[in-house]
Structure formats: C-alpha cells, structure tokens
Protein backbone atom coordinates (compact mmCIF):
# COMPACT_ATOMS: atom_id res chain seq x y z
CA UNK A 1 38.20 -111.13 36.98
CA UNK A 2 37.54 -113.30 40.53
CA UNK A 3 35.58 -110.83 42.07
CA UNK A 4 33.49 -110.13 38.72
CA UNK A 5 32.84 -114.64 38.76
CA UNK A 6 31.78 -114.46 42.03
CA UNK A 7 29.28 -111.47 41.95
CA UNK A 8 28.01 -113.78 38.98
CA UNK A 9 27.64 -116.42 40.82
CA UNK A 10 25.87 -115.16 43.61
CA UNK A 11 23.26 -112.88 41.25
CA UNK A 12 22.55 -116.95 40.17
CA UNK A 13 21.83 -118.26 43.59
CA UNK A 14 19.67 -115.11 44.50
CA UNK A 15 17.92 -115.46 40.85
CA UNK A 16 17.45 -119.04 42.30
CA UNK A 17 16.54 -118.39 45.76
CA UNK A 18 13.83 -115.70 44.68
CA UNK A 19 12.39 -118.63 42.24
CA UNK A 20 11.78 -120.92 44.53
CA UNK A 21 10.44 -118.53 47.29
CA UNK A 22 7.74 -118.03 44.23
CA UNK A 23 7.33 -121.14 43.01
CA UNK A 24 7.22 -122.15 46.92
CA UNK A 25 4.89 -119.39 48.04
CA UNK A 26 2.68 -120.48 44.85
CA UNK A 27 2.28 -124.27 45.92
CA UNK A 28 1.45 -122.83 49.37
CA UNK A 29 -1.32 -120.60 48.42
CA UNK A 30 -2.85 -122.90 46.14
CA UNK A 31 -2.71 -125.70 48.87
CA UNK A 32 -4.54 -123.35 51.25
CA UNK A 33 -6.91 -122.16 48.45
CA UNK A 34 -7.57 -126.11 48.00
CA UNK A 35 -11.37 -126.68 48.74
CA UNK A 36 -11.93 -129.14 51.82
CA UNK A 37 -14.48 -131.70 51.70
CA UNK A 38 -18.20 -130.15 52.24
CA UNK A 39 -18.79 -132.13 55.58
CA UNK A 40 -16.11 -130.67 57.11
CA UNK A 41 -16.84 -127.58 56.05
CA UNK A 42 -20.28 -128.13 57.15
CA UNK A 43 -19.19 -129.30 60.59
CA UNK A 44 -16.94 -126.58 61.40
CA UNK A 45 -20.29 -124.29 62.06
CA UNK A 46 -21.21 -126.03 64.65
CA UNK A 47 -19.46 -125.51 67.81
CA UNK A 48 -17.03 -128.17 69.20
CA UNK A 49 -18.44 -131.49 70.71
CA UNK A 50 -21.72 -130.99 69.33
CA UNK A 51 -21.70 -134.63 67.92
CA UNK A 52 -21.43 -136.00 71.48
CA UNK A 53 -24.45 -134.34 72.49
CA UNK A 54 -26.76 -136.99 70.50
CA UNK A 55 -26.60 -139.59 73.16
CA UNK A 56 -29.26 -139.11 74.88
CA UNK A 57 -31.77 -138.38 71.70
CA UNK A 58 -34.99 -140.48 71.55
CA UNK A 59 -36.67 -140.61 68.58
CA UNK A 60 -40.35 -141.71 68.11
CA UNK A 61 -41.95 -143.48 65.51
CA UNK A 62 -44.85 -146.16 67.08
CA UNK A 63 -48.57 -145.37 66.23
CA UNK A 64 -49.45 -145.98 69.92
CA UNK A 65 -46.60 -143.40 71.07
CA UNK A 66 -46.54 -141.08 68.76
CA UNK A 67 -43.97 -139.68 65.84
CA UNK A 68 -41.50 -136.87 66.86
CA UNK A 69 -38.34 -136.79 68.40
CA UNK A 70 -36.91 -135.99 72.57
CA UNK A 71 -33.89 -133.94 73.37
CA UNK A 72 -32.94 -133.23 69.81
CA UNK A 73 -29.63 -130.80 70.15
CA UNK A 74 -29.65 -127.01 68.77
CA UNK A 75 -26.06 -126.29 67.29
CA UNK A 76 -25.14 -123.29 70.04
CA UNK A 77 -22.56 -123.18 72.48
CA UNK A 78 -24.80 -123.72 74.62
CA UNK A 79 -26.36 -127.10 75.38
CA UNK A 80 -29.82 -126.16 73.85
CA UNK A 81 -32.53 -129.18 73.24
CA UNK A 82 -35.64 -129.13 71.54
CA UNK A 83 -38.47 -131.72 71.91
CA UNK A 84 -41.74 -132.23 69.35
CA UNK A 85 -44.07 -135.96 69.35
CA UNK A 86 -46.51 -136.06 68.01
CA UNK A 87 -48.88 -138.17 70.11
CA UNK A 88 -52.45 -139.32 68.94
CA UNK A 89 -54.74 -137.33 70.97
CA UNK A 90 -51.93 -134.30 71.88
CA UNK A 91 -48.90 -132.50 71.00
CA UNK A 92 -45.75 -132.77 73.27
CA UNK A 93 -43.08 -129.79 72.65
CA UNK A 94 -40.60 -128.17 75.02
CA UNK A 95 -37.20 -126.10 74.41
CA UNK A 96 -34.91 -126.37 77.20
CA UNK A 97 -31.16 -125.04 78.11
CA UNK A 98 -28.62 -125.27 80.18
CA UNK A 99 -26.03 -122.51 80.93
CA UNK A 100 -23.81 -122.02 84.09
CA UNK A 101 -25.14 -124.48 86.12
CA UNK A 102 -28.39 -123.50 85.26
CA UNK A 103 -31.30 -125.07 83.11
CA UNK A 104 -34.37 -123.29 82.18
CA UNK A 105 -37.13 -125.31 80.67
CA UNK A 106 -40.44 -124.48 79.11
CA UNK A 107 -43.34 -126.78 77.15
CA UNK A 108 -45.56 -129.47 77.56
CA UNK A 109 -44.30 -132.67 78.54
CA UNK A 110 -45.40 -136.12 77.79
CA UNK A 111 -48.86 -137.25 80.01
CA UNK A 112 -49.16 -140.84 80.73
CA UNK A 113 -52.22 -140.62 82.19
CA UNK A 114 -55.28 -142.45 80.45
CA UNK A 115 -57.46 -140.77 77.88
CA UNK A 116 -55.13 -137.59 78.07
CA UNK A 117 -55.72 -135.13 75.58
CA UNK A 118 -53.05 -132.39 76.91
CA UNK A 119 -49.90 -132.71 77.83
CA UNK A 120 -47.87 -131.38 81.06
CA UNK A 121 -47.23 -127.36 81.39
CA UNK A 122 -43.77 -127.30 82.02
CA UNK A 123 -42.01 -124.00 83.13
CA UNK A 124 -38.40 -124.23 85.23
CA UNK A 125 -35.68 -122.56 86.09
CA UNK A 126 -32.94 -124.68 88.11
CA UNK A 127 -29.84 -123.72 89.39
CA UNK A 128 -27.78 -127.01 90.37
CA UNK A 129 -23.94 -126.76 90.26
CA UNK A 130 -21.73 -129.77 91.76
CA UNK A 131 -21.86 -127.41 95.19
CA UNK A 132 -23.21 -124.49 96.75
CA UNK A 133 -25.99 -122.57 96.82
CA UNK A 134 -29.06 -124.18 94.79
CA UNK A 135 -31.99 -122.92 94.19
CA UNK A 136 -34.96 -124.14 91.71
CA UNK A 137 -38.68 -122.84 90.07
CA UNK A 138 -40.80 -125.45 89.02
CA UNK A 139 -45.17 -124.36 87.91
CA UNK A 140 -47.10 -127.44 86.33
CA UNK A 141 -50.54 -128.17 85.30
CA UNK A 142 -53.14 -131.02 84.72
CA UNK A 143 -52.69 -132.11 88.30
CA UNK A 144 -49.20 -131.98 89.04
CA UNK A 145 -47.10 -130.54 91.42
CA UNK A 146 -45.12 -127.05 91.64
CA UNK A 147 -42.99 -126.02 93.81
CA UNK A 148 -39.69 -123.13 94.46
CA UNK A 149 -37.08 -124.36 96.06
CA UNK A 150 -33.75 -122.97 98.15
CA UNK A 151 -30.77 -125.22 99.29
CA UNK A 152 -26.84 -125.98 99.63
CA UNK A 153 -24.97 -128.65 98.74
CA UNK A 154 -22.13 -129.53 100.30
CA UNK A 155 -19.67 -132.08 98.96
CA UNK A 156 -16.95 -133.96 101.24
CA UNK A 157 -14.94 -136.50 99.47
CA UNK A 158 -17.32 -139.19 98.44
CA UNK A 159 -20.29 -137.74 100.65
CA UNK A 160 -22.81 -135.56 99.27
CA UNK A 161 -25.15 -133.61 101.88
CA UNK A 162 -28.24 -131.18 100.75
CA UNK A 163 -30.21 -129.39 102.78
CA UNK A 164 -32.99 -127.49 101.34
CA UNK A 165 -36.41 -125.66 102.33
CA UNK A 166 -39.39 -125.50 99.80
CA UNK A 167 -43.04 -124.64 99.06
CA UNK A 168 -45.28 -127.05 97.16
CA UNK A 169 -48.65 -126.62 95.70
CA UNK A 170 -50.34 -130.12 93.92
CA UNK A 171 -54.43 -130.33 94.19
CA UNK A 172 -55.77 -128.57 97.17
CA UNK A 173 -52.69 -129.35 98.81
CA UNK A 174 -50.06 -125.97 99.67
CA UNK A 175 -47.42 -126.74 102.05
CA UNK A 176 -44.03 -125.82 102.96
CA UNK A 177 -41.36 -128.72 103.60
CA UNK A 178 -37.96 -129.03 104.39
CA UNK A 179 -35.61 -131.65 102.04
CA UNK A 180 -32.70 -133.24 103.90
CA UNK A 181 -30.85 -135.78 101.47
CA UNK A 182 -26.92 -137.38 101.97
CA UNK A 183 -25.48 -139.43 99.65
CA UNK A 184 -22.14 -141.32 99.25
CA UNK A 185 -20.15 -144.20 97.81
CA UNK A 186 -17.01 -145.84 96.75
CA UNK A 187 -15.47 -149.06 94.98
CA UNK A 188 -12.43 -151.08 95.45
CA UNK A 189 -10.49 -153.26 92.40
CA UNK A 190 -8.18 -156.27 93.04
CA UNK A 191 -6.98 -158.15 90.51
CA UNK A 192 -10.05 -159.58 87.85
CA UNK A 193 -12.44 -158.54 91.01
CA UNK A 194 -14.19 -155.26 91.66
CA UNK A 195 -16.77 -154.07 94.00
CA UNK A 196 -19.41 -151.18 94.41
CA UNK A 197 -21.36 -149.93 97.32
CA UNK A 198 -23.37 -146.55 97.12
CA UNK A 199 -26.44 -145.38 99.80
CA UNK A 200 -28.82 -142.17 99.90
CA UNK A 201 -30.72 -141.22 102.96
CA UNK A 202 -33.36 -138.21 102.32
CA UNK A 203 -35.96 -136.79 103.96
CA UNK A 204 -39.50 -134.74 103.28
CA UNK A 205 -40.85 -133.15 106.26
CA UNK A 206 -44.00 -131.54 106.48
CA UNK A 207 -45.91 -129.31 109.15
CA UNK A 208 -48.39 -132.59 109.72
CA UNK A 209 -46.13 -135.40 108.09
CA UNK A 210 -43.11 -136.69 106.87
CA UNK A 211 -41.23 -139.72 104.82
CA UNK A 212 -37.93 -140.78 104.99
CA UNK A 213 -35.93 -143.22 102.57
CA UNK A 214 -32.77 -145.05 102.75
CA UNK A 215 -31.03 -146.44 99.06
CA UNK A 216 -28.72 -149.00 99.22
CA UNK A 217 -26.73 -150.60 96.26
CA UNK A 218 -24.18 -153.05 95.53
CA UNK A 219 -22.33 -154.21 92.86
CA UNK A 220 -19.84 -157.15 92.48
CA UNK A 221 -17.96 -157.09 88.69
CA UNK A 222 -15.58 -160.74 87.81
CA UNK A 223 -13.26 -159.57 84.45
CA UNK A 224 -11.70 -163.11 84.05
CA UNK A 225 -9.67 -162.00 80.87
CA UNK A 226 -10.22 -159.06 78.58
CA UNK A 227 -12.70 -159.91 76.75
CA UNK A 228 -15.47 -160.83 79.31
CA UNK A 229 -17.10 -159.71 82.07
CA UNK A 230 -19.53 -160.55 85.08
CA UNK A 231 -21.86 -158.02 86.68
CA UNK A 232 -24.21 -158.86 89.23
CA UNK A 233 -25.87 -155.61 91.19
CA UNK A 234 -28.64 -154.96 93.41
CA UNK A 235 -30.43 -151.86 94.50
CA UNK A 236 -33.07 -151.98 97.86
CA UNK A 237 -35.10 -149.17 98.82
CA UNK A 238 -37.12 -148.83 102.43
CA UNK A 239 -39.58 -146.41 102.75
CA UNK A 240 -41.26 -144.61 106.04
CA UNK A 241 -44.30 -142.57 106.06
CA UNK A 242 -46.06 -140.47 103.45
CA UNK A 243 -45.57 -137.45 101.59
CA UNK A 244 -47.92 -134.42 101.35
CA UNK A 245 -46.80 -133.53 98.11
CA UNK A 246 -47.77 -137.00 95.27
CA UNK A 247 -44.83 -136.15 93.01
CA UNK A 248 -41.95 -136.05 95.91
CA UNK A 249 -43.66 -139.35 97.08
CA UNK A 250 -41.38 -142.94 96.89
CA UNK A 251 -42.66 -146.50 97.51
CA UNK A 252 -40.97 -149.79 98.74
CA UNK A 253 -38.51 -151.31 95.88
CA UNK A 254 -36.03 -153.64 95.21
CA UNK A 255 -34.03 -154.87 91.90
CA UNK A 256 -31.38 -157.67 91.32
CA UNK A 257 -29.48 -157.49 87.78
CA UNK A 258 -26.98 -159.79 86.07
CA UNK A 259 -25.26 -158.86 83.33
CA UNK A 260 -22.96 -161.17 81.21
CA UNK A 261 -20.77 -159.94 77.93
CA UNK A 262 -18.29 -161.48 76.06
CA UNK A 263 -16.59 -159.65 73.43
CA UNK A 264 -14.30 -162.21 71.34
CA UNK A 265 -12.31 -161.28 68.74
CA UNK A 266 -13.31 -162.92 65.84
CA UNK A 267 -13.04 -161.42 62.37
CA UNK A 268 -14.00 -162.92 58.73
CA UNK A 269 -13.19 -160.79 56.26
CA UNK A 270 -15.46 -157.46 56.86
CA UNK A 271 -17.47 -159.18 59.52
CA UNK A 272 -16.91 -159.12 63.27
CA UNK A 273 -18.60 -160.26 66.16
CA UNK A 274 -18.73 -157.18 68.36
CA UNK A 275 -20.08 -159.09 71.68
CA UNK A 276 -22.93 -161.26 72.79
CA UNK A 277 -24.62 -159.91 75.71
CA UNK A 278 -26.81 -161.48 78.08
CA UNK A 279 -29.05 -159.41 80.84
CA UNK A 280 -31.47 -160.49 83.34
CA UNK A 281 -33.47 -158.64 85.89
CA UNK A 282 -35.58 -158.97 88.56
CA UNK A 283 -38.02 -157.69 90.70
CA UNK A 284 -38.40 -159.77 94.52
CA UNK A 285 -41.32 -157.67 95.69
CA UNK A 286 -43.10 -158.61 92.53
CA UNK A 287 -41.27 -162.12 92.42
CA UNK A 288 -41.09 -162.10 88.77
CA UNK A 289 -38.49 -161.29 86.51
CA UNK A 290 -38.85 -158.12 84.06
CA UNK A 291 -36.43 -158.76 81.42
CA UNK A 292 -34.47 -162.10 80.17
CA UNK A 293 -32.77 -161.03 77.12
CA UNK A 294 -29.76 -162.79 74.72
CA UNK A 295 -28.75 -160.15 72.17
CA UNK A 296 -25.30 -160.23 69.67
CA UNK A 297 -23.82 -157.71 67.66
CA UNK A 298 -22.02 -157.99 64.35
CA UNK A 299 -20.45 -155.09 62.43
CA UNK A 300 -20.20 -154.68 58.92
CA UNK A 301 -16.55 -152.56 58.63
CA UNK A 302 -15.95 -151.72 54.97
CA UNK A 303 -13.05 -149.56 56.22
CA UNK A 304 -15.07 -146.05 54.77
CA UNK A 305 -16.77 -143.48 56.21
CA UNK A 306 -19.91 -146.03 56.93
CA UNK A 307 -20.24 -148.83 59.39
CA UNK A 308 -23.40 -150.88 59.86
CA UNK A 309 -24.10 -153.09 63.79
CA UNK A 310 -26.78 -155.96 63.15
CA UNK A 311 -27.94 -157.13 66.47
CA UNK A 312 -30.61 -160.21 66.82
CA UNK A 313 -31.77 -160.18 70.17
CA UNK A 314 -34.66 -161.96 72.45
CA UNK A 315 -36.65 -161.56 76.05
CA UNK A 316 -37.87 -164.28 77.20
CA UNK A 317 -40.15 -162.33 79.62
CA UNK A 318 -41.75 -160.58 77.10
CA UNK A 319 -41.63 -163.34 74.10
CA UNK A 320 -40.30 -160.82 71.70
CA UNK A 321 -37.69 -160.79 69.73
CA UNK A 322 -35.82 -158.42 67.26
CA UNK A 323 -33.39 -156.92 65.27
CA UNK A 324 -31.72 -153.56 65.35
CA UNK A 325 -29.66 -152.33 62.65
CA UNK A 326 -27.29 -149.14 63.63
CA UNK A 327 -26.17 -147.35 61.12
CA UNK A 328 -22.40 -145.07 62.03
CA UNK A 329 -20.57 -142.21 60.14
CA UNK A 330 -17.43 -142.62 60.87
CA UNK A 331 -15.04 -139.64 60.32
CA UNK A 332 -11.42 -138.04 61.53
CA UNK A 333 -13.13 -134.99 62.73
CA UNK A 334 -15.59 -136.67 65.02
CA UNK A 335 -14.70 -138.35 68.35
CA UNK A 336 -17.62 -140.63 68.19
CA UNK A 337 -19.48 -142.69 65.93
CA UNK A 338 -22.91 -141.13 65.02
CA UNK A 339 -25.87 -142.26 63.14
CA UNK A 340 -29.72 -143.58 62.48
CA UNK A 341 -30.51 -146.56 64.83
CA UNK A 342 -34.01 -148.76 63.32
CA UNK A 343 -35.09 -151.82 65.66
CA UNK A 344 -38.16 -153.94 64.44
CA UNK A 345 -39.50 -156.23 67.11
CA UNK A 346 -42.10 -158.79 66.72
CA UNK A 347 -44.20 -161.11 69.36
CA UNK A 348 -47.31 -162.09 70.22
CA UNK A 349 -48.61 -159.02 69.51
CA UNK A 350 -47.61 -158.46 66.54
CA UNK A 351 -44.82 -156.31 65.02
CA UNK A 352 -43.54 -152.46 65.39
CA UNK A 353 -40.74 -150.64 65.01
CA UNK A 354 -38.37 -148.78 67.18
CA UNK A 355 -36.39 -146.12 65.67
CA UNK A 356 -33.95 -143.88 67.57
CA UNK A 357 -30.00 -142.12 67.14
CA UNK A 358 -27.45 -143.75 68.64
CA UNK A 359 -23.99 -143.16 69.35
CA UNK A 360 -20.92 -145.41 69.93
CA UNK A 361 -17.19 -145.66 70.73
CA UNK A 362 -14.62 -145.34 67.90
C-alpha cells in the first residue's frame, strides 16, 4: 500500500515537472518570437560602429557653395565614403575606401580656384600603416600635381622618422625628389597643470632645389576644478627654400589660440546649461586676429529617445552671430549620440544657413 502512495506521488511531480517544462518552454518561445522594435532591427544590418563613422560628415546647403554632402558613410565593413555637391558651375563626386592600411580614392574633388567650371580628377591608391613599408599613387588634373611615391616609416617611442623617394609631375614641371620628415612629441600632467610640446622637421629635395621646414607647438592646459578649463597653444612654422613641385610647397606661419570652457552644472527642470565656451585666435604674421567667438550650449533632455543642443554664439572678428540647433537620437544600442545639426548665421552680409551631422558624447 506504501510503495503503491509513493509511485502516486511521484507520477504527480513528473505530471508536474513535464507541465511546467511546457508551459516554461512556451513563455520562452513566445518571448523569442516577440518582435523587437524596427530600429533595432534596422540597425542590426549595418555592421558594428557604423554610427561612429558620421563624425567627420559635412553636409552642404549654401547657394554660394553648393548643396550635397562630403564623406557620407556606405554601411560595409569596410570604411567606404561617398561624396556628391552640387556646386553652381560643377559637380563634385568621389567614392573612396579604406582597407588594410590602404585607401583607394577616385572622383573629382572640390576646385577653389576662380571661375572653375570642373572640378579636380582625383585617382589614388595609398598604402599608409602606423609603420613600415609605404608606398602611394596619386594622377590629378586642371593643374595639379601627381606623383608615386615609395617610403618607410619607422616609429621609436614618441619619434616618428619617414624616409621616402618620389616622382612628381605638375605643369611642365617632372622631377624626382627625395622626402625626409621626423616627427615627435610628449606631455607631462601635475596636479590642475598640463603641458604639450610636439615638432616636425621634413625635407623636399630636388635635383636643382630643395625646402626644408621645422613645426614647433606648445600647449599649456590650467583645469582649476572639474568643470573648467584653460587652454592656451601656439604653433610656429619656419620655412627654407622652394619647392619644385606647387602642391608639396609650405610658407612661413604662425598661430596663437586660447580657449576657455566652463561647464557648470546647472539644471531647471529639462533645461541644462551644457558649457559656455569662449575661443580666440590669432595670426602674428598677419597681426590680426581671425576668430573672437562667445558661444553657450543648452540642452533640451526630455529623458526619450530625442535630445535637442541650442547654442547662441558670436565672432567678433567677423560681426556675425548665430544659432545652431543639434538635433540627437539617443538610443541603448548606439555608443554615441547622432543626428541633423542646422546653424543660421546672420551679419553684415546678410543671412545663410549652415547645415551639417554631428555627433556627440553620451
């Protein structure tokens, strides 16, 4: 009579135990089979990181530039870029990608030059890593220069040394020339105080000619608490002789910059002030300044998926002033904020707009 209980019992617990391996197994599918939201289905086609790579889009939209847009990413594995403006007397359009160290390149490219009606034939293939052997294929029109290139870079610590031999062709002008370029730097923190220093030496040498450059920078940075900071930098450039070859050609320079931001926290309600940021720079050989400009940024955080940055800003160089509203998706499944950047400026010559992507830090 015991042993017929217990077999009764334990039919009930594996009655039990099959029931809720079901009911379990159920729950489980139907979670899986849940549909996920469409823009993260949409972004899982598109290989990882590919929202980083709008950084460094420009987009056009100024009747004296053009309309289009600059380094506009493909969604490959591969960092593949596409460029189209559409400029008022010619077309600019290029397709460019890089791929183990290497970056081939082929359009027309933008031509500052006055009353162009063409742009730039474009056509390279560069092979650049870190180190090693380099080598490069650059062929141009509408004046400027091509060249092929061969080199090795050799890196030691915080020095950088490339030697390389080359052929250029710009005009009537064919000429072979050897490169020589070194390159180094380094900073040093302590306490609220840090400091820069960075220099580049190069060299063009031609069969009749040569001209030789040295780079020196410097920058001193004050953080008195955590939510400022003090830049000031400068950069100074000598020059010796003259280059055969226009495009590979440097002139004297020099540039001082201070820049100031504060980023307090202050908060009311949805509003924040992100940081007020003051920058000034100046040229000594042309004893002017170039910009003098007073900009702050407030964000609009309705804790969702969309955040809007107003920033007023002014130069008092160029007597303009502006506003630029940035526009962010914010989402779990991106590691930066992304979106539509529109800047109207206005001064004495009237207004125009700048529009452009932008990304920022979460």
């Amino acid at each position: 009579m015991m042993q017929t209980r217990v077999l009764k019992t334990l039919m009930g617990l594996l009655r039990l135990g099959v029931v809720a391996l079901c009911v379990g197994g159920l729950a489980a599918a139907q979670e899986q089979a849940a549909p996920q939201p469409f823009l993260i289905r949409l972004m899982n086609l598109f290989p990882p990181g590919y929202a980083d790579r709008f950084g460094g889009v420009q987009v056009l939209a100024d009747p004296g530039s053009g309309y289009g847009v600059r380094g506009f990413p493909l969604p490959f594995r591969v960092d593949a870029r596409a460029t189209f403006v559409d400029h008022p007397a010619y077309l600019e359009y290029s397709m460019g990608v890089r791929y183990h160290d290497t970056s081939f390149v082929a359009g027309r490219f933008e031509n500052p030059d006055a009353g162009a009606t063409l742009g730039v034939g474009h056509l390279e293939v560069t092979h650049n890593p870190g180190s090693g052997w380099q080598y490069g294929l650059l062929a141009q029109d509408q004046g400027r220069s091509s060249r092929a290139t061969v080199g090795y870079v050799l890196v030691d610590g915080p020095v950088r040394l490339l030697s390389e031999l080359g052929y250029g062709v710009q005009g009537a002008v064919r000429t072979p020339y050897v490169h020589l370029e070194t390159s180094g730097g380094g900073s040093l923190s302590s306490g609220p105080w840090s400091v820069g220093v960075g220099s580049a030496v190069r060299g063009y040498v031609y069969p009749q000619q040569g001209q030789f450059s040295v780079d020196l920078s410097g920058s001193l940075t004050l953080r008195p608490d955590p939510h400022s900071t003090v830049t000031l930098s400068h950069f100074e450039r000598w020059v010796l002789g003259d280059s055969a070859l226009p495009d590979l050609a440097v002139g004297r320079y020099n540039q001082t910059n201070l820049d100031v931001v504060l980023s307090p926290d202050m908060r009311l309600g949805l509003l924040s002030l992100r940081n007020v940021q003051y920058h000034y720079q100046r040229s000594w050989l042309n004893a002017a300044a170039s910009v003098n400009g007073l900009a702050a940024t407030v964000r609009a955080d309705p804790a969702g998926p969309l955040l809007v940055d107003l920033t007023p800003h002014y130069d008092w160089v160029a007597h303009e002033a502006g506003v630029r509203a940035d526009l962010y998706y914010r989402a779990p499944w991106l590691s930066v904020l992304v979106g539509p950047s529109v800047d109207y400026l206005w001064g004495a010559g009237g207004g125009h707009w700048n529009v452009g992507l932008r990304v920022g830090v979460k």
